[in-house]
N, C-alpha and C. Protein backbone atom coordinates (compact mmCIF):
# COMPACT_ATOMS: atom_id res chain seq x y z
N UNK A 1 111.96 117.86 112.37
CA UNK A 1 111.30 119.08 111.92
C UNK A 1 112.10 119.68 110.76
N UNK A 2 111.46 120.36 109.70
CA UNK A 2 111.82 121.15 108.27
C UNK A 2 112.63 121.95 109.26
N UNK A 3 113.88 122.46 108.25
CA UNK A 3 114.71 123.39 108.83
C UNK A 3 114.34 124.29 107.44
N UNK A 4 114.13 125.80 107.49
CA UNK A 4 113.83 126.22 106.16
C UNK A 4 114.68 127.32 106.01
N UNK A 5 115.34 127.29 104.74
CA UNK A 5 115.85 128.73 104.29
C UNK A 5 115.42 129.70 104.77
N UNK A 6 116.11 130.42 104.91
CA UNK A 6 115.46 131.90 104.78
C UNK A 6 114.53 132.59 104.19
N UNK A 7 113.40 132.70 104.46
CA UNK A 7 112.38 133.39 103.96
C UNK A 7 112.56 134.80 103.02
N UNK A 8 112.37 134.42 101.84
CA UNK A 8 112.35 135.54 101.08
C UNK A 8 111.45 136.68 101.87
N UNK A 9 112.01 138.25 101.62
CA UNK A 9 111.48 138.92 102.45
C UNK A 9 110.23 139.65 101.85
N UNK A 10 109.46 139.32 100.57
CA UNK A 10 108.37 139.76 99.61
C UNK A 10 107.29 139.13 100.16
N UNK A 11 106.12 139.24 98.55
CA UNK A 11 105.12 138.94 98.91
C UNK A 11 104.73 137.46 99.72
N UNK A 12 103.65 137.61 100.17
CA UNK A 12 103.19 136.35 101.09
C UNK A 12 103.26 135.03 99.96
N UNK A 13 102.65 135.43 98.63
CA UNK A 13 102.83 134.10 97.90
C UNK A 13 104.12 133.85 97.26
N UNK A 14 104.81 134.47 97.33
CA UNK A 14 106.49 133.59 97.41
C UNK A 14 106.84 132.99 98.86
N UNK A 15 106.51 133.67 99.63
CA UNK A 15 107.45 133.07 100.74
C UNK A 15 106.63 131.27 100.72
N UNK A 16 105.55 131.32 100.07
CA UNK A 16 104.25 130.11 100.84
C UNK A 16 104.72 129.37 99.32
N UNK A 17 105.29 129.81 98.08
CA UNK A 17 105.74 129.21 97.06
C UNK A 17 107.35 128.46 97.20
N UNK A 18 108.03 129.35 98.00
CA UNK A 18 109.18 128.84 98.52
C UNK A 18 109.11 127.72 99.57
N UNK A 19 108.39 127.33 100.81
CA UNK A 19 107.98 126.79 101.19
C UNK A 19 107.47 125.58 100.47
N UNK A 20 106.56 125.08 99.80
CA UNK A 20 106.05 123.96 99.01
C UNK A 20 107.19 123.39 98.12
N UNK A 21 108.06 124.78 98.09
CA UNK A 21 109.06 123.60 97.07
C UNK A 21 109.82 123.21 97.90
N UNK A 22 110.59 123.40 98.82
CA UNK A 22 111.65 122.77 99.84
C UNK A 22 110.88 121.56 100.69
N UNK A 23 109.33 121.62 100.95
CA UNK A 23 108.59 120.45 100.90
C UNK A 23 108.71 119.61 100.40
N UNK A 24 108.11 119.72 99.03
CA UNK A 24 108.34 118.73 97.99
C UNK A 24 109.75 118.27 97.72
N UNK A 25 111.05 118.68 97.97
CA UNK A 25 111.99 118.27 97.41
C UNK A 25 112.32 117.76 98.60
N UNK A 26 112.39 117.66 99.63
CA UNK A 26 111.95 116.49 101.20
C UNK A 26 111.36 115.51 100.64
N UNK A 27 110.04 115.58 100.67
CA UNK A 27 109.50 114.23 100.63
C UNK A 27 109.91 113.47 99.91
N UNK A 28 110.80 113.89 98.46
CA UNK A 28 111.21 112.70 97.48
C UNK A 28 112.58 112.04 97.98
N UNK A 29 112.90 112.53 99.41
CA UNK A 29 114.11 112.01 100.21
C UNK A 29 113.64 110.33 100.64
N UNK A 30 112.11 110.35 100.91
CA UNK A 30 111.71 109.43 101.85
C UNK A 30 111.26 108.30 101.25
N UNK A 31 111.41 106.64 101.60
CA UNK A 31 111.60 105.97 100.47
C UNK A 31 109.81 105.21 100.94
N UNK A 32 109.29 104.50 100.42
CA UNK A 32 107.62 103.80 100.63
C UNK A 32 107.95 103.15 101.39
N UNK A 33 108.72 102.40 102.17
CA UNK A 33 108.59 101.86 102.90
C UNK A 33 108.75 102.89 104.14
N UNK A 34 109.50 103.24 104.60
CA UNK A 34 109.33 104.80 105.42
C UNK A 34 107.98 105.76 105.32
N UNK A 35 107.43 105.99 104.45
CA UNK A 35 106.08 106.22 104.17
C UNK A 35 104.80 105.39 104.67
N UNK A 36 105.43 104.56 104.41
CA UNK A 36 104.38 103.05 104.66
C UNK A 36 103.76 102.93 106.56
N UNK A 37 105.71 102.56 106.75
CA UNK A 37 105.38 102.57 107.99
C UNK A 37 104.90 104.23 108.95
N UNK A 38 105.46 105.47 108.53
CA UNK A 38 104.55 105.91 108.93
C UNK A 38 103.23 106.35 109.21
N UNK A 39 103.05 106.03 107.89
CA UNK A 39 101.16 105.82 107.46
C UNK A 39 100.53 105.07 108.61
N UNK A 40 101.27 104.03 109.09
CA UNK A 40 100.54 103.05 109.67
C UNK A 40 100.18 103.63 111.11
N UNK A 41 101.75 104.15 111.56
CA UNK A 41 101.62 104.73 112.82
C UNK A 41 100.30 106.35 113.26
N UNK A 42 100.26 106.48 111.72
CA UNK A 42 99.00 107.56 111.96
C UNK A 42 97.74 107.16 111.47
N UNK A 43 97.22 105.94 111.17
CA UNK A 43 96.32 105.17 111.51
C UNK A 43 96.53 105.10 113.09
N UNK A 44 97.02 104.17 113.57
CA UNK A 44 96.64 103.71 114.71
C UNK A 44 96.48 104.88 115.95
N UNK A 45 97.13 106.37 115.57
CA UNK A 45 97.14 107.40 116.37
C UNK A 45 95.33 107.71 116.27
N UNK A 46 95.15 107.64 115.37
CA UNK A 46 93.24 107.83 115.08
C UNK A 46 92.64 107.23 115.62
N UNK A 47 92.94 105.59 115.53
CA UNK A 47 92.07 104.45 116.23
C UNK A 47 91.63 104.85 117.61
N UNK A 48 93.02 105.56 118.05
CA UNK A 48 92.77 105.83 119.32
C UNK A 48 92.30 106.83 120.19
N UNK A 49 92.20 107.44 118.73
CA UNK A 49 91.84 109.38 119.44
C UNK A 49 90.46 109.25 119.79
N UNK A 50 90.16 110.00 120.59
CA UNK A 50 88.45 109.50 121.10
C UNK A 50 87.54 110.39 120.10
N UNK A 51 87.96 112.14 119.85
CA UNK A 51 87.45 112.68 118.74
C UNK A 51 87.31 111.85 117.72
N UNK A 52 87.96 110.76 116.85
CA UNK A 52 87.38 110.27 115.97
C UNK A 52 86.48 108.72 116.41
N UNK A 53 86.89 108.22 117.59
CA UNK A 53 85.68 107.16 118.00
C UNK A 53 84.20 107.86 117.77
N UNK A 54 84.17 109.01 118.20
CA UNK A 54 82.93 109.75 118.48
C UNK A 54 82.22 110.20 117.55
N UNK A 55 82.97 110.32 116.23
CA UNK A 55 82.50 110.66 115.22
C UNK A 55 81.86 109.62 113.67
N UNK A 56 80.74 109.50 113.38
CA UNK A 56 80.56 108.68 112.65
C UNK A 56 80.40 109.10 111.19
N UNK A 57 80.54 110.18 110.36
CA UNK A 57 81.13 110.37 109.13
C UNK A 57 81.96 111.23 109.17
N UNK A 58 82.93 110.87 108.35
CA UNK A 58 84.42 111.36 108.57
C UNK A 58 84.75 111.18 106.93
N UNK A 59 84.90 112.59 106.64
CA UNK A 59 85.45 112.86 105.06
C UNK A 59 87.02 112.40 105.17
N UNK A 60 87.68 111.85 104.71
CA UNK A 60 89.41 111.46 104.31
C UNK A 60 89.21 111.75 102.95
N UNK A 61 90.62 110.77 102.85
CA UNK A 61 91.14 111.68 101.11
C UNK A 61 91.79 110.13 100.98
N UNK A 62 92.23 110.21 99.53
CA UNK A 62 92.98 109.09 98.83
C UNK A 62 94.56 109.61 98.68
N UNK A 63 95.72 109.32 99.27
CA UNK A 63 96.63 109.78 99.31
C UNK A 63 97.53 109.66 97.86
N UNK A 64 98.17 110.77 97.85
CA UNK A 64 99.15 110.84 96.61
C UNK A 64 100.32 110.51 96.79
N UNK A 65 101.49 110.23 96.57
CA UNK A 65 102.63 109.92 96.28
C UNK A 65 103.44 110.56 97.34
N UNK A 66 103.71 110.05 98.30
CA UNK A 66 104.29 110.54 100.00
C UNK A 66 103.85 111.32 100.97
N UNK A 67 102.06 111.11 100.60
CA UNK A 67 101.04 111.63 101.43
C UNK A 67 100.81 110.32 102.71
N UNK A 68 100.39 110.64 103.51
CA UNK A 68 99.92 109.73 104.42
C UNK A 68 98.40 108.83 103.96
N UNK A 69 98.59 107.59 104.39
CA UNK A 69 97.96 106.52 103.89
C UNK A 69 96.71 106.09 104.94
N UNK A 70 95.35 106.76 105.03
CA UNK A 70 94.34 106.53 105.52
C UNK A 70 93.34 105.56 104.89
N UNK A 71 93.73 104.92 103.68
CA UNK A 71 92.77 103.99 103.74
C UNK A 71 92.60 103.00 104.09
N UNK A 72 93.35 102.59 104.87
CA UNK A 72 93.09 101.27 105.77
C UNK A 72 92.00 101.05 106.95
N UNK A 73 91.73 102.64 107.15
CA UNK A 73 90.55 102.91 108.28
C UNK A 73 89.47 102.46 107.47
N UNK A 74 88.89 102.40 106.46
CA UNK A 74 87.95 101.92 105.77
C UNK A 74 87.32 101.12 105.52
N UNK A 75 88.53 100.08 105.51
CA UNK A 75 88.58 98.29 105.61
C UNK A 75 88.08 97.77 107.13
N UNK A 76 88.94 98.94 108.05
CA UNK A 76 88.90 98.28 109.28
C UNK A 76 87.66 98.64 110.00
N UNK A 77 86.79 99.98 109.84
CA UNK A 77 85.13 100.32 110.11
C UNK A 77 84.51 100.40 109.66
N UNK A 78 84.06 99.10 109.19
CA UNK A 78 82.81 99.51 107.87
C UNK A 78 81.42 99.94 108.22
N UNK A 79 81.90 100.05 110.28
CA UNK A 79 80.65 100.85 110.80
C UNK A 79 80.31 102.39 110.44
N UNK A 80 81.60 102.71 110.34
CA UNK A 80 81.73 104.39 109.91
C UNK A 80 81.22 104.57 108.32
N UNK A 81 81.28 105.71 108.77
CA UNK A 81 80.43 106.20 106.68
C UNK A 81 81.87 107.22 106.66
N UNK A 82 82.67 106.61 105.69
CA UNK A 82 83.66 107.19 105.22
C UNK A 82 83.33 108.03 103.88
N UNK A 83 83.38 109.43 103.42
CA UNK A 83 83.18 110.40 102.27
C UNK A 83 84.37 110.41 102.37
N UNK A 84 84.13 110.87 101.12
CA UNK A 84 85.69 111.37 99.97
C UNK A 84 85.58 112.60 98.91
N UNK A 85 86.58 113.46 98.84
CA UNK A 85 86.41 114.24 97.88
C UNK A 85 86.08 114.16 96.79
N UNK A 86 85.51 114.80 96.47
CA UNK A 86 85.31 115.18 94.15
C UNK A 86 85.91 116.01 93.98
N UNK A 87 86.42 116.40 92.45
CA UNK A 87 86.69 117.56 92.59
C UNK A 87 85.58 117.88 91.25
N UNK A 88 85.69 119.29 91.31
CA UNK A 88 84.87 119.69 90.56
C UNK A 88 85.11 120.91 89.79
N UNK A 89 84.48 121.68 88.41
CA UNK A 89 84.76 122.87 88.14
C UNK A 89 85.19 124.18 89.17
N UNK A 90 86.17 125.15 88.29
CA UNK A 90 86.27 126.10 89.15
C UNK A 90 87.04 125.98 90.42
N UNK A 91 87.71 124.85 90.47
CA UNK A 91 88.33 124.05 92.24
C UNK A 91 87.26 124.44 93.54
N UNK A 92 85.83 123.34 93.16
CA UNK A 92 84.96 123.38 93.76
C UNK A 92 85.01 121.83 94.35
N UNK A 93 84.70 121.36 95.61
CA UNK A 93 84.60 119.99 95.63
C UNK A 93 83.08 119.63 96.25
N UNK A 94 82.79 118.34 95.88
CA UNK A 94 81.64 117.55 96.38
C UNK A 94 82.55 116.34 97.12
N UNK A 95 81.84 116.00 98.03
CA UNK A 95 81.63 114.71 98.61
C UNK A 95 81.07 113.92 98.70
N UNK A 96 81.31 112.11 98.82
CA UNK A 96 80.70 111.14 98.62
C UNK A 96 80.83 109.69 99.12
N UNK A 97 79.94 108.84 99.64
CA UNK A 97 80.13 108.27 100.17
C UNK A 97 80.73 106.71 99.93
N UNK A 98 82.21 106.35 100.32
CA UNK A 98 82.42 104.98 99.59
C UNK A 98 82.82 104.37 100.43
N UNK A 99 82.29 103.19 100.04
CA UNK A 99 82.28 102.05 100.96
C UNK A 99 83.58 101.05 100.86
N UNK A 100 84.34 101.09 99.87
CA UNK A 100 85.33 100.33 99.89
C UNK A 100 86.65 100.92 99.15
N UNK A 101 87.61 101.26 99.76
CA UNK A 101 88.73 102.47 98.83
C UNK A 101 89.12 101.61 97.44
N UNK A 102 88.89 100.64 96.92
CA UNK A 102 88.67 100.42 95.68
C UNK A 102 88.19 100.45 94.88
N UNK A 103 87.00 101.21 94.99
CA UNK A 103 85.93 101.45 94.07
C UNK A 103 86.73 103.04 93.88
N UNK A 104 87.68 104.17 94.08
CA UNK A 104 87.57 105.02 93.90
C UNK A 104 88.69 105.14 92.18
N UNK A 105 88.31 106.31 92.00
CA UNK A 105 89.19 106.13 90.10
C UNK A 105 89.67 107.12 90.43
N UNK A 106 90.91 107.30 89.47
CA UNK A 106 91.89 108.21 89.50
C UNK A 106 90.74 109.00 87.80
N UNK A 107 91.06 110.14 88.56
CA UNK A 107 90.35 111.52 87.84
C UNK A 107 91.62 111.51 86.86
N UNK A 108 91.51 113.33 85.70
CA UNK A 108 92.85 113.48 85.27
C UNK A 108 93.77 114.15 85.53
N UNK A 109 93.66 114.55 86.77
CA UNK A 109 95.37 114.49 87.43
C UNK A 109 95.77 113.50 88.25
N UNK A 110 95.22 112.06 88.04
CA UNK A 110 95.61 110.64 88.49
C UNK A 110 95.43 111.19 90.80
N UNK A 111 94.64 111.80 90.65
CA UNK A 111 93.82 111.61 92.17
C UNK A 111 92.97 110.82 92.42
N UNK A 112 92.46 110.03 92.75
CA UNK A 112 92.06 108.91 93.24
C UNK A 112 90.53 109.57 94.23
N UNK A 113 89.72 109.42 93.28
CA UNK A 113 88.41 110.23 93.53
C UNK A 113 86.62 109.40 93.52
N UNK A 114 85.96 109.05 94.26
CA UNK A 114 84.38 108.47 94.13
C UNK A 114 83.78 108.90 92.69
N UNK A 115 83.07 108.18 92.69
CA UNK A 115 82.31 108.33 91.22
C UNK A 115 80.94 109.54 91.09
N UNK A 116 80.57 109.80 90.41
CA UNK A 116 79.71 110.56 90.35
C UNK A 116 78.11 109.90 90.45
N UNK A 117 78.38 108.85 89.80
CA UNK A 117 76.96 108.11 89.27
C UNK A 117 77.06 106.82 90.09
N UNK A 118 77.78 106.29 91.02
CA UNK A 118 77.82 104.97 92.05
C UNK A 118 77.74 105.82 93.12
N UNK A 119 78.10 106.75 94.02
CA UNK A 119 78.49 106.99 95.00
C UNK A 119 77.87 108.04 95.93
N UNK A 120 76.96 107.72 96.91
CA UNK A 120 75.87 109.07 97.09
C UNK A 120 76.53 110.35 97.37
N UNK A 121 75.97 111.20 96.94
CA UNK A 121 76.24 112.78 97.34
C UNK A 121 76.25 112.66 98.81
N UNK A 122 76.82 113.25 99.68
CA UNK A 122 76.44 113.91 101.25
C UNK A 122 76.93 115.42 101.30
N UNK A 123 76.06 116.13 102.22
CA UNK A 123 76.19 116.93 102.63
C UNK A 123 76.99 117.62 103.50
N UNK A 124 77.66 118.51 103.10
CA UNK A 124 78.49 118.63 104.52
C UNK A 124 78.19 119.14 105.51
N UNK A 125 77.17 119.49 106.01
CA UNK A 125 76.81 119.50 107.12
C UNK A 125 76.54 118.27 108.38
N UNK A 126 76.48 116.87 107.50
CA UNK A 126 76.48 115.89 107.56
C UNK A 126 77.87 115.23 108.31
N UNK A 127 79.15 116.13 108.22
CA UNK A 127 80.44 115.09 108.28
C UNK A 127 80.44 115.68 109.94
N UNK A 128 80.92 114.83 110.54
CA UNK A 128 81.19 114.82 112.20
C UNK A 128 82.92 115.13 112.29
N UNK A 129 83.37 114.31 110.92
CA UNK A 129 85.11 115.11 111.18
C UNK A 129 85.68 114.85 110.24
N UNK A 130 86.41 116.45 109.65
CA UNK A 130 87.48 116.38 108.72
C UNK A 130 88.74 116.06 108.71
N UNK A 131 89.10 114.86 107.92
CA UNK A 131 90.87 114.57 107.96
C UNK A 131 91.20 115.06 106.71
N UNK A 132 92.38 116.18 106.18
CA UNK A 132 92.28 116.71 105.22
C UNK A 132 94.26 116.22 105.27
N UNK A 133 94.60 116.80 103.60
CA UNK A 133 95.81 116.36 103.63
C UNK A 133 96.76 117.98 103.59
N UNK A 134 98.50 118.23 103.54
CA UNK A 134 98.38 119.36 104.19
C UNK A 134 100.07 119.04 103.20
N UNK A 135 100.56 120.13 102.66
CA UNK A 135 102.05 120.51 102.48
C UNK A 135 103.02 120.13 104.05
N UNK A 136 101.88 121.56 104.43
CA UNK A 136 102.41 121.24 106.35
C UNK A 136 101.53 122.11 106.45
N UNK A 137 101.78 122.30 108.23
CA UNK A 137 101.12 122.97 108.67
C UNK A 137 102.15 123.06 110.08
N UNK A 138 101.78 124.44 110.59
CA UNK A 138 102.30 125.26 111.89
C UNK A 138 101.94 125.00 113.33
N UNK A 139 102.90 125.23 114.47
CA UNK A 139 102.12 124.90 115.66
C UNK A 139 100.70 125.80 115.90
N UNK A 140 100.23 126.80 115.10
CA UNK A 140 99.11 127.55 115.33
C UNK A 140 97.88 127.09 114.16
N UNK A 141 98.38 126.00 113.24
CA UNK A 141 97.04 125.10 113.02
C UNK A 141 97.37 126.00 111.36
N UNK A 142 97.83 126.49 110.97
CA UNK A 142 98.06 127.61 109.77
C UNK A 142 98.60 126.12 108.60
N UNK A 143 97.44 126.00 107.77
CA UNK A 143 97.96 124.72 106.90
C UNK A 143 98.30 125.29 105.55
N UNK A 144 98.93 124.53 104.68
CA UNK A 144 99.65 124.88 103.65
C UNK A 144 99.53 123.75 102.43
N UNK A 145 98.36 124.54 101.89
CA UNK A 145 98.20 123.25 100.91
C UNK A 145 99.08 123.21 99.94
N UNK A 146 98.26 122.70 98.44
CA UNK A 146 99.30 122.51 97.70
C UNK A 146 99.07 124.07 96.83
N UNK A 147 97.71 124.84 97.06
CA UNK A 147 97.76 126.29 96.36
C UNK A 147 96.58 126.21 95.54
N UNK A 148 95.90 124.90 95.22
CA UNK A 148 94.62 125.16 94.49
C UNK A 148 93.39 125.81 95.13
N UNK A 149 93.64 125.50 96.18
CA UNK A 149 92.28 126.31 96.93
C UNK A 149 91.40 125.49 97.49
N UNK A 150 91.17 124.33 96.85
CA UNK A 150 90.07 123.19 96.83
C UNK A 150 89.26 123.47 98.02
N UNK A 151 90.48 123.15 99.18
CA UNK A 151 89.90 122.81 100.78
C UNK A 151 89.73 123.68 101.21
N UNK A 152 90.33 125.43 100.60
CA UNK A 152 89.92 126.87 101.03
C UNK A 152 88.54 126.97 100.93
N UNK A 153 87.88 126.95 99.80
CA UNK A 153 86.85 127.08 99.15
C UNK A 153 85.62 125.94 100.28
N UNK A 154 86.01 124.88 100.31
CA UNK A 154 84.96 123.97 101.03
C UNK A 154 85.12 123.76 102.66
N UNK A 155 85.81 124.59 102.84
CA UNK A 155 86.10 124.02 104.52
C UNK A 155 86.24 125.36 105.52
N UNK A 156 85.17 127.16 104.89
CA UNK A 156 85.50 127.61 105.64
C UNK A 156 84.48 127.86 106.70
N UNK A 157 83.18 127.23 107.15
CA UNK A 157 82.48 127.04 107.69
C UNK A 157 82.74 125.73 108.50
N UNK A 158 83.60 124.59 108.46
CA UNK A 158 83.46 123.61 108.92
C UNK A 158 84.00 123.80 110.20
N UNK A 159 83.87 122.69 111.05
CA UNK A 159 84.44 122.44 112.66
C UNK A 159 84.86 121.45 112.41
N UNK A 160 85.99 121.11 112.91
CA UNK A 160 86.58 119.43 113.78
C UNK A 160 87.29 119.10 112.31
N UNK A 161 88.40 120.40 112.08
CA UNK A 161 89.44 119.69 110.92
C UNK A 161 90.79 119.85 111.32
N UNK A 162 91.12 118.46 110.97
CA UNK A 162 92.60 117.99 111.58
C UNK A 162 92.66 117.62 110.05
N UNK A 163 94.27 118.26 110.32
CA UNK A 163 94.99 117.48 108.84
C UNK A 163 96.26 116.74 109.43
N UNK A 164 96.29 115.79 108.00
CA UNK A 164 97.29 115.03 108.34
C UNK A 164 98.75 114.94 107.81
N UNK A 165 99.66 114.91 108.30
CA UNK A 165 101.11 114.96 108.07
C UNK A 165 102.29 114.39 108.90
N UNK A 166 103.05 113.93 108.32
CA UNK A 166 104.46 113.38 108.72
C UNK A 166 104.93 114.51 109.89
N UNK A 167 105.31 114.03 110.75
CA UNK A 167 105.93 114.69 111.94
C UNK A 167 106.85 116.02 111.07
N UNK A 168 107.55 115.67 110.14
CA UNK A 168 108.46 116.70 110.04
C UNK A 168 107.97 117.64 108.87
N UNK A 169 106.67 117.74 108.65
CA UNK A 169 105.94 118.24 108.22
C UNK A 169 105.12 119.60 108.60
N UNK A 170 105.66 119.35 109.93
CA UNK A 170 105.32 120.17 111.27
C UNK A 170 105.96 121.69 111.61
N UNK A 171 105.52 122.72 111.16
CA UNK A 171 106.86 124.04 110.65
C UNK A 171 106.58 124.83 112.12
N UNK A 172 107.45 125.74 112.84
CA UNK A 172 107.36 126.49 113.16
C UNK A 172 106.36 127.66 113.17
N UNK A 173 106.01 127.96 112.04
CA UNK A 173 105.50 129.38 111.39
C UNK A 173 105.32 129.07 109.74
N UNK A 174 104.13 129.26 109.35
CA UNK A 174 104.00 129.24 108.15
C UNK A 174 102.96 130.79 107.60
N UNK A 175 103.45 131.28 106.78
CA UNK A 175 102.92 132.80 106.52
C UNK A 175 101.31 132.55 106.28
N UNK A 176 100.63 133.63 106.94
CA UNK A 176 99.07 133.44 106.72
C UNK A 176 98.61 135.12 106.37
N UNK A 177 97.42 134.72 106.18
CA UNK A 177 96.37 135.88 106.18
C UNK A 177 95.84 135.66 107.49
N UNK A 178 95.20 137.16 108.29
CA UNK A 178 93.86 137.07 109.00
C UNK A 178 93.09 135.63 109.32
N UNK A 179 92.54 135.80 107.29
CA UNK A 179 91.32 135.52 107.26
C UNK A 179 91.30 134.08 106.63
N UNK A 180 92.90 133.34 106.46
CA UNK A 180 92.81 131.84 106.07
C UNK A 180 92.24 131.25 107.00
N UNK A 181 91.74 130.21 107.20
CA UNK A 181 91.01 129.16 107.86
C UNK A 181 92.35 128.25 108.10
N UNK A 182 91.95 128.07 110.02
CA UNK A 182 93.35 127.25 110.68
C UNK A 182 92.28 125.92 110.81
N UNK A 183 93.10 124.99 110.69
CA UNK A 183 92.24 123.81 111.38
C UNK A 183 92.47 123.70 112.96
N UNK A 184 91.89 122.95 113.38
CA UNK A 184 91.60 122.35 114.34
C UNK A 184 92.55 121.57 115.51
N UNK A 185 92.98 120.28 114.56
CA UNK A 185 93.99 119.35 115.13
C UNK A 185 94.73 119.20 114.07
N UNK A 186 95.93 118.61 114.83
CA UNK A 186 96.92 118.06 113.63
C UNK A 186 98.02 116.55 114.45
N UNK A 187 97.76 116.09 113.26
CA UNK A 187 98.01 114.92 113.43
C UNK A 187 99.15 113.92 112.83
N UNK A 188 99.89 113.85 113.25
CA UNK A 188 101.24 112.99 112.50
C UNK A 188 101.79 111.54 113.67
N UNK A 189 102.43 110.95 112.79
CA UNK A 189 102.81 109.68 113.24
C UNK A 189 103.73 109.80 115.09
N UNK A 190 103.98 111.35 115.13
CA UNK A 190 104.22 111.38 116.52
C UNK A 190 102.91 111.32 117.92
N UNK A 191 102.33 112.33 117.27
CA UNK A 191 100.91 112.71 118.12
C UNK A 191 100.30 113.34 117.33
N UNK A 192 98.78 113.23 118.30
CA UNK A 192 97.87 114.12 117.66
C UNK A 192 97.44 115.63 118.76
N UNK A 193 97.57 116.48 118.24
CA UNK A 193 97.81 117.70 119.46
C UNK A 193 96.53 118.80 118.78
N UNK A 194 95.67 119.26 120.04
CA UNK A 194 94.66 120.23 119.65
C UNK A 194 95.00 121.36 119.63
N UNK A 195 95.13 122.08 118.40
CA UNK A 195 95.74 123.87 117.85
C UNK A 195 95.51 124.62 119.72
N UNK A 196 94.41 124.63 119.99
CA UNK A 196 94.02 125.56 121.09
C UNK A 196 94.39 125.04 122.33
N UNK A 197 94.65 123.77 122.67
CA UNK A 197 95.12 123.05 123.98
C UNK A 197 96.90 122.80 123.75
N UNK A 198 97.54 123.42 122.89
CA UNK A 198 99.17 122.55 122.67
C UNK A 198 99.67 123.08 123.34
């Protein structure tokens, strides 16, 4: 588990700016193969979770550079209808449906995104379960993105969102609003544990 400085005692967006950087300067501790293999171990934590047996479209993401590595679920169910983010003006996103994580292109901040004109639109009312990606997130489900908003903006109506992260990714307490949107489950290469049952 993050051991964290001392919390600046100001506004909420320093303490949540201080935070992302002692993140980020972690993860560049951890080498791809350590990445790798934990990726793998949070695949197979999914395979097994019955919430995602049960579910047959399931939005994921294309991982960035010491994010956790879900596209192997893709290869391995090509029964499932796997969507993927867009991003879009304004840090608005669409979703879309791809069938093989090689067909996806790196946009221009080199994110790894479905096409506009190959790849059907879906609805989100449509997805049965969100795996989203996370700075970290808290034992009370309080996630911490990277600050664009993206997943604020599209995910505050949704049910059944688990994000995903490295065990030590896993904070104590991370500063919130009220009115941020907690997910659901959370999920790392140790376990997967439900916010309201832990």
């Amino acid at each position: 588990m993050l051991f964290l400085k001392s919390l600046v005692p100001n506004k909420l967006t320093d303490q949540k700016a201080q935070i992302r950087n002692e993140i980020r300067t972690k993860r560049r501790q951890f080498s791809n193969n350590t990445t790798q293999s934990s990726s793998a171990q949070i695949v197979q934590q999914i395979l097994r979770w019955q919430v995602f047996e049960q579910a047959q479209t399931i939005m994921i993401f294309a991982p960035l550079v010491s994010e956790p590595d879900l596209l192997p679920l893709v290869a391995l169910l090509p029964d499932k209808r796997f969507v993927f983010p867009r991003m879009l003006p304004e840090k608005n996103l669409e979703v879309r449906q791809v069938r093989e994580s090689a067909e996806l292109i790196p946009n221009t901040l080199g994110i790894a995104e479905p096409h506009s004109e190959f790849h059907p639109l879906i609805k989100k009312e449509e997805i049965d379960l969100f795996l989203i990606p996370a700075l970290a997130v808290d034992l009370e489900g309080n996630r911490l993105g990277f600050g664009g908003g993206y997943y604020d903006r599209f995910l505050p109506d949704a049910a059944r969102i688990a994000t995903i992260v490295f065990a030590w990714q896993i904070l104590p307490h991370i500063p919130h609003e009220n009115h941020d949107k907690k997910v659901d489950f959370v999920i790392s290469e140790a376990k997967i544990f439900s916010v309201e049952t832990r």
